[in-house]
PDB file of N, CA and C in Angstrom:
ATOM      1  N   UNK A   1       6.460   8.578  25.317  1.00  0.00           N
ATOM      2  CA  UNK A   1       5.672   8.366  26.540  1.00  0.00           C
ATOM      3  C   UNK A   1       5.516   9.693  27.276  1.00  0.00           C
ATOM      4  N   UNK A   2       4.250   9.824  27.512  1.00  0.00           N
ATOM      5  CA  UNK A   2       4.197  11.061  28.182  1.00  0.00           C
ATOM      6  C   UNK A   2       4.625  11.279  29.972  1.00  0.00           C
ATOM      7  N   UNK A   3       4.360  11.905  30.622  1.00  0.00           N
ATOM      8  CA  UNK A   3       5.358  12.153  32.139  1.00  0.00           C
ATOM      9  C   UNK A   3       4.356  11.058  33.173  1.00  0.00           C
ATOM     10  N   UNK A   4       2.712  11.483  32.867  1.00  0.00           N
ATOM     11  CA  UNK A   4       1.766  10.334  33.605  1.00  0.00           C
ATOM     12  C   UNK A   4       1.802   8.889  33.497  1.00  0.00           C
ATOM     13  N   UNK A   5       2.340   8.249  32.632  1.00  0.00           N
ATOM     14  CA  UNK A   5       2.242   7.126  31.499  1.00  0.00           C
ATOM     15  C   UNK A   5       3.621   6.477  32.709  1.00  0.00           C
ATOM     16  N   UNK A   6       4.768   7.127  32.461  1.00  0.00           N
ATOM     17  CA  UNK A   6       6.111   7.198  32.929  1.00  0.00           C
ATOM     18  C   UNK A   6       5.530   6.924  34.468  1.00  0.00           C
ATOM     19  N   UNK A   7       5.044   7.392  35.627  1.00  0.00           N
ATOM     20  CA  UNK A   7       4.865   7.498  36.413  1.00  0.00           C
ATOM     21  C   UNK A   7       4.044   6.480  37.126  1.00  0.00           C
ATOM     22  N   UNK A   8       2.990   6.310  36.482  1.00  0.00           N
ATOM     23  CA  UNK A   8       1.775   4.787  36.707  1.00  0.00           C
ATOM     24  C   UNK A   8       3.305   3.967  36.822  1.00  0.00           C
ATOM     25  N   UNK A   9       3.766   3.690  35.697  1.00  0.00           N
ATOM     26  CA  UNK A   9       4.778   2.473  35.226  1.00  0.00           C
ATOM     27  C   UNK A   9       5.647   2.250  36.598  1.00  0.00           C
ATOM     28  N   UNK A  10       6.201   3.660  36.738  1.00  0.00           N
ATOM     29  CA  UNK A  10       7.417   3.593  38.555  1.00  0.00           C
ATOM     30  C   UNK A  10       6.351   3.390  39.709  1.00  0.00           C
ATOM     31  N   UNK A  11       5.146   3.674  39.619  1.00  0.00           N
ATOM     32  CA  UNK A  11       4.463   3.538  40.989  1.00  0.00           C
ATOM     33  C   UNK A  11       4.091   1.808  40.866  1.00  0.00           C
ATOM     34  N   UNK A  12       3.443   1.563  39.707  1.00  0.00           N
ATOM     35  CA  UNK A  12       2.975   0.188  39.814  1.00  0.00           C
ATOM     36  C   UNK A  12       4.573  -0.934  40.128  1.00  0.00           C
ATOM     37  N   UNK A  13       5.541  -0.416  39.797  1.00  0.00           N
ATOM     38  CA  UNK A  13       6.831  -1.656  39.992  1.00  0.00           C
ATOM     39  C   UNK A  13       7.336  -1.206  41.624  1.00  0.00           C
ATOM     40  N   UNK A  14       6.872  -0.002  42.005  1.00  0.00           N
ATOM     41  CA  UNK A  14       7.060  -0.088  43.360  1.00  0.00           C
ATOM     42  C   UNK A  14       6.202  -0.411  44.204  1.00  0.00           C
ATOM     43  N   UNK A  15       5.003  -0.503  43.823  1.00  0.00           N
ATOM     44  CA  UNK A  15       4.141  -1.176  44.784  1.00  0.00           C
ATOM     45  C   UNK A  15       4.274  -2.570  44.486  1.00  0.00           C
ATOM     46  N   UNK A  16       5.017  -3.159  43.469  1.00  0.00           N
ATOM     47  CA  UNK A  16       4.640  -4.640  43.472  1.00  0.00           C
ATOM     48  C   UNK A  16       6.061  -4.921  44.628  1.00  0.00           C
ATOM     49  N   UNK A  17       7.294  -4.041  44.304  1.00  0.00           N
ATOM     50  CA  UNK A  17       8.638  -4.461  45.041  1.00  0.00           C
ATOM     51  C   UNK A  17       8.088  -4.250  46.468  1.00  0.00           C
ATOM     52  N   UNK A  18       7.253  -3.319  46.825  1.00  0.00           N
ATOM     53  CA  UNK A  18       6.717  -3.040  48.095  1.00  0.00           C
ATOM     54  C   UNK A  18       6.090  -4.654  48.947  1.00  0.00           C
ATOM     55  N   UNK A  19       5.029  -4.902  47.808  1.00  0.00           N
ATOM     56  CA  UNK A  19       4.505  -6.174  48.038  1.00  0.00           C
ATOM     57  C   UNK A  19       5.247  -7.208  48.613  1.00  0.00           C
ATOM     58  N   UNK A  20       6.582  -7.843  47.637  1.00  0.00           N
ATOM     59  CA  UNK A  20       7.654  -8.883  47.278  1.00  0.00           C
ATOM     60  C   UNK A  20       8.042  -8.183  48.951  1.00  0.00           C
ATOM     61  N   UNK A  21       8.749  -7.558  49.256  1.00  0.00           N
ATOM     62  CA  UNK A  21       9.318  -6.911  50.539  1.00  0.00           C
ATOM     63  C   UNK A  21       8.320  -7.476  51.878  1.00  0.00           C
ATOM     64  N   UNK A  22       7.698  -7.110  51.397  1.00  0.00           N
ATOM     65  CA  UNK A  22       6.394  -7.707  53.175  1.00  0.00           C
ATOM     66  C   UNK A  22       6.115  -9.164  53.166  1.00  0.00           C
ATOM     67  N   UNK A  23       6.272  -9.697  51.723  1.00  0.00           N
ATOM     68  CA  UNK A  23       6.174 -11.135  51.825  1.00  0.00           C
ATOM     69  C   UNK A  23       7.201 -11.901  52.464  1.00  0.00           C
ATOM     70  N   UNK A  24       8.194 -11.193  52.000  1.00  0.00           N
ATOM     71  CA  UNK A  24       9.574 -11.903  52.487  1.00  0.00           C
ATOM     72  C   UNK A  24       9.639 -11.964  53.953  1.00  0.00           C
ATOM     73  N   UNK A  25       9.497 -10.718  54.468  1.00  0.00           N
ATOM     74  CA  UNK A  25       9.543  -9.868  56.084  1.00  0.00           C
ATOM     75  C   UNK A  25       8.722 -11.358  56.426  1.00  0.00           C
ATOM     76  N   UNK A  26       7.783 -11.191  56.093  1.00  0.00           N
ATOM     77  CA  UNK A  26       6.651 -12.119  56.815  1.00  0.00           C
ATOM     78  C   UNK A  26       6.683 -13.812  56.701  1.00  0.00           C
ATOM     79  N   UNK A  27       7.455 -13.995  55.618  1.00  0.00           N
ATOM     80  CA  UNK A  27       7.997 -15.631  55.755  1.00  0.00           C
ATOM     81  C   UNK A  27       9.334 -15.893  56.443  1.00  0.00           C
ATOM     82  N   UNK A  28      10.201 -14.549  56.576  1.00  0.00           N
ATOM     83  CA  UNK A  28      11.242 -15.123  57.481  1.00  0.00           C
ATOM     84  C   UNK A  28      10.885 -15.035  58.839  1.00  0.00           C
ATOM     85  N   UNK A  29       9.844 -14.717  59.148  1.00  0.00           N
ATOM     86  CA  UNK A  29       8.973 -14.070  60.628  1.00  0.00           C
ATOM     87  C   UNK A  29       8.486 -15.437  60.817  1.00  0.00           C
ATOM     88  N   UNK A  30       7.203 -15.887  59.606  1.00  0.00           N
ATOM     89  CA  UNK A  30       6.945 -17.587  60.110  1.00  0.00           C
ATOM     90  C   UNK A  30       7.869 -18.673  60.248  1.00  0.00           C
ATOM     91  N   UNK A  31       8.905 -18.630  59.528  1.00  0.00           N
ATOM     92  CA  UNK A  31      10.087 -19.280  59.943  1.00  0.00           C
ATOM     93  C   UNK A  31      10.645 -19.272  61.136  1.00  0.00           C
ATOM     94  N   UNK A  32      10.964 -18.017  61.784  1.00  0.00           N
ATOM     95  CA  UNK A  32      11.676 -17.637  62.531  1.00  0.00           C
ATOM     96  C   UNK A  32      11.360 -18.079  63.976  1.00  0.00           C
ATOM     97  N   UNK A  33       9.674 -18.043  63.765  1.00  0.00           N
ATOM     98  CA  UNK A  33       8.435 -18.765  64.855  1.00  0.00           C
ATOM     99  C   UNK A  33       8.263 -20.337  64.646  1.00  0.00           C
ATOM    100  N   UNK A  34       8.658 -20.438  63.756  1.00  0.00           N
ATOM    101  CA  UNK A  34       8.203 -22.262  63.768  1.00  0.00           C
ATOM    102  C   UNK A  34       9.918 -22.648  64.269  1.00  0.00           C
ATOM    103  N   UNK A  35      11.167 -22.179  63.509  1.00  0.00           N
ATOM    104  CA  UNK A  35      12.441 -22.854  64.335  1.00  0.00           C
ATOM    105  C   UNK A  35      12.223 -22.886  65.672  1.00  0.00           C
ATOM    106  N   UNK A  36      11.971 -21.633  66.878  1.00  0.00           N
ATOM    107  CA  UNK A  36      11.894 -21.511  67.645  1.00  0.00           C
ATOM    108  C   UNK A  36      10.716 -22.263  68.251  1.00  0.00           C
ATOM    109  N   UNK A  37       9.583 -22.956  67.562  1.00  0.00           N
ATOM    110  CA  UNK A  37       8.896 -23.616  68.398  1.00  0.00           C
ATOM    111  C   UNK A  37       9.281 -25.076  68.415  1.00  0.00           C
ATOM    112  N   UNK A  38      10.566 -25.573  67.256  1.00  0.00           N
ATOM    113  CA  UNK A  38      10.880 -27.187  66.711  1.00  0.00           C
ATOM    114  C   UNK A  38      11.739 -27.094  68.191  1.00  0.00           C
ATOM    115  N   UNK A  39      12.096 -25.934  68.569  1.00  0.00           N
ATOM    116  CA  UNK A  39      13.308 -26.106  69.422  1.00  0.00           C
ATOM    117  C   UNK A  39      12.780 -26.120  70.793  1.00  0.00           C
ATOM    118  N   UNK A  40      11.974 -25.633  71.391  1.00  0.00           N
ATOM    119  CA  UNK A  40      11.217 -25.356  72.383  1.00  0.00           C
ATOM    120  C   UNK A  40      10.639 -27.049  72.594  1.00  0.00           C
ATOM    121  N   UNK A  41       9.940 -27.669  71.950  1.00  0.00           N
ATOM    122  CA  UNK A  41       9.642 -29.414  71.795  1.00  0.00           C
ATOM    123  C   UNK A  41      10.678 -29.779  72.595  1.00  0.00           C
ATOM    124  N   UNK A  42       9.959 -30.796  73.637  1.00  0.00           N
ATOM    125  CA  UNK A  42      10.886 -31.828  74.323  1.00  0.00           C
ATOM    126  C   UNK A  42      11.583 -32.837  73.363  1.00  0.00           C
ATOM    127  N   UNK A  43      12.625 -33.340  73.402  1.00  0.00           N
ATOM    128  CA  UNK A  43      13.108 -34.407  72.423  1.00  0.00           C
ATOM    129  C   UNK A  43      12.015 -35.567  72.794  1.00  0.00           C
ATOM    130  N   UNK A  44      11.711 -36.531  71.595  1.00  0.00           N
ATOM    131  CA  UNK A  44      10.794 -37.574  71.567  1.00  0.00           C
ATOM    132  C   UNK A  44      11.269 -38.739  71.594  1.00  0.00           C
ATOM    133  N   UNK A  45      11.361 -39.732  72.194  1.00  0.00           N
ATOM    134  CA  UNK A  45      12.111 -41.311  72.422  1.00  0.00           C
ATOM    135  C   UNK A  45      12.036 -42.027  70.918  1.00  0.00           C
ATOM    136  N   UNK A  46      12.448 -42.262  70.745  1.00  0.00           N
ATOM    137  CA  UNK A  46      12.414 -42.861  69.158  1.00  0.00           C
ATOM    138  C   UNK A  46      12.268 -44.452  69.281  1.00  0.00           C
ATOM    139  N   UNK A  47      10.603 -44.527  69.204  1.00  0.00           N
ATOM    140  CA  UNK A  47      10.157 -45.471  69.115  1.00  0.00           C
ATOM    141  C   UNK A  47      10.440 -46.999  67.928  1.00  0.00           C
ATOM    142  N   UNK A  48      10.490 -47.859  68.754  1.00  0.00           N
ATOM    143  CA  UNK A  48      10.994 -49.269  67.742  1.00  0.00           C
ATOM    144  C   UNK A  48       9.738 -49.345  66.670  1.00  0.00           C
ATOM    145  N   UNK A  49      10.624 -49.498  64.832  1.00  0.00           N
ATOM    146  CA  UNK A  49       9.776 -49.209  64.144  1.00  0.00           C
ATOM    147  C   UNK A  49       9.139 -50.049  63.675  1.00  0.00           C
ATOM    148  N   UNK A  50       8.446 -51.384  64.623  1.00  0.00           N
ATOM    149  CA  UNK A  50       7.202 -52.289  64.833  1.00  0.00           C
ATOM    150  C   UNK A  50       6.561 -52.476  65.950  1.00  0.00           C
ATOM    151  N   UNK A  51       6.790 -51.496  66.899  1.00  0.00           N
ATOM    152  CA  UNK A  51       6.303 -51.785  67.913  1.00  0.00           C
ATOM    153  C   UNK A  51       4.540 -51.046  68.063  1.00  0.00           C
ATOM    154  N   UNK A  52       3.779 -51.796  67.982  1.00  0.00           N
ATOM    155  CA  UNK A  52       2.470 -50.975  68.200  1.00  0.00           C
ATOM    156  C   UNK A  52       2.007 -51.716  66.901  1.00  0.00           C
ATOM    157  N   UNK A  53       2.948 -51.893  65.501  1.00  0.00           N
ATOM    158  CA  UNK A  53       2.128 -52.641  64.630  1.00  0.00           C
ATOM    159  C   UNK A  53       1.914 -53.679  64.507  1.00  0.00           C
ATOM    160  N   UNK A  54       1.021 -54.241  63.513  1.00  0.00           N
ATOM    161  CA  UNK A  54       0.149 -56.018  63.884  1.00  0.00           C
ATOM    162  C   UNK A  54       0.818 -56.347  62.381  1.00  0.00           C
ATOM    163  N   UNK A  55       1.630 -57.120  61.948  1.00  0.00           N
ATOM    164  CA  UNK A  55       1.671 -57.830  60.668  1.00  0.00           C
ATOM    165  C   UNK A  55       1.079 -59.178  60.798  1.00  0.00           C
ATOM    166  N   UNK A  56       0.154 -59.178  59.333  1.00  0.00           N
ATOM    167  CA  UNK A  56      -0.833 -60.090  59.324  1.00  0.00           C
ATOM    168  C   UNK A  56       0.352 -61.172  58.094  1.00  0.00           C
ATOM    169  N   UNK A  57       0.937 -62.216  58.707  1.00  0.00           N
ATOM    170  CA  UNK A  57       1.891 -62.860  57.386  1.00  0.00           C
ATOM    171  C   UNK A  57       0.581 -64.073  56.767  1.00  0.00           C
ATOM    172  N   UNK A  58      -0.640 -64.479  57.540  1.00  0.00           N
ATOM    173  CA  UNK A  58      -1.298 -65.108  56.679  1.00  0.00           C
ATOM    174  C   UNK A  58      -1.787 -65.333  55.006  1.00  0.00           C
ATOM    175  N   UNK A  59      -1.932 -66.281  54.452  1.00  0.00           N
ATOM    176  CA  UNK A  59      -2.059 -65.732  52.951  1.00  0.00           C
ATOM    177  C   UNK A  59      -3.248 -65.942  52.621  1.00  0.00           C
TER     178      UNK A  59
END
């Protein structure tokens, strides 16, 4: 392998690790924004689980 050949090869696996790196940064970032907004939510009354629905028992 010649020295250019060698070189493409280290630049292209560091731009992909470069890539993998900002993805990560950036999903523990949307994470980091959505915990903080589950938590920010008022707690919700936990509604009875038939209340509001119509069961039709006719046949």
């Amino acid at each position: 392998m010649d020295m250019n050949s060698i070189m493409a090869s280290q630049l292209k696996s560091l731009q992909s690790l470069v890539q993998m790196s900002v993805m990560n940064q950036s999903l523990a970032m949307e994470t980091s924004a959505m915990t903080e907004m589950l938590e920010v939510l008022p707690d919700q009354p936990v509604a009875h689980p038939t209340k509001g629905a119509s069961i039709d028992v006719t046949a």
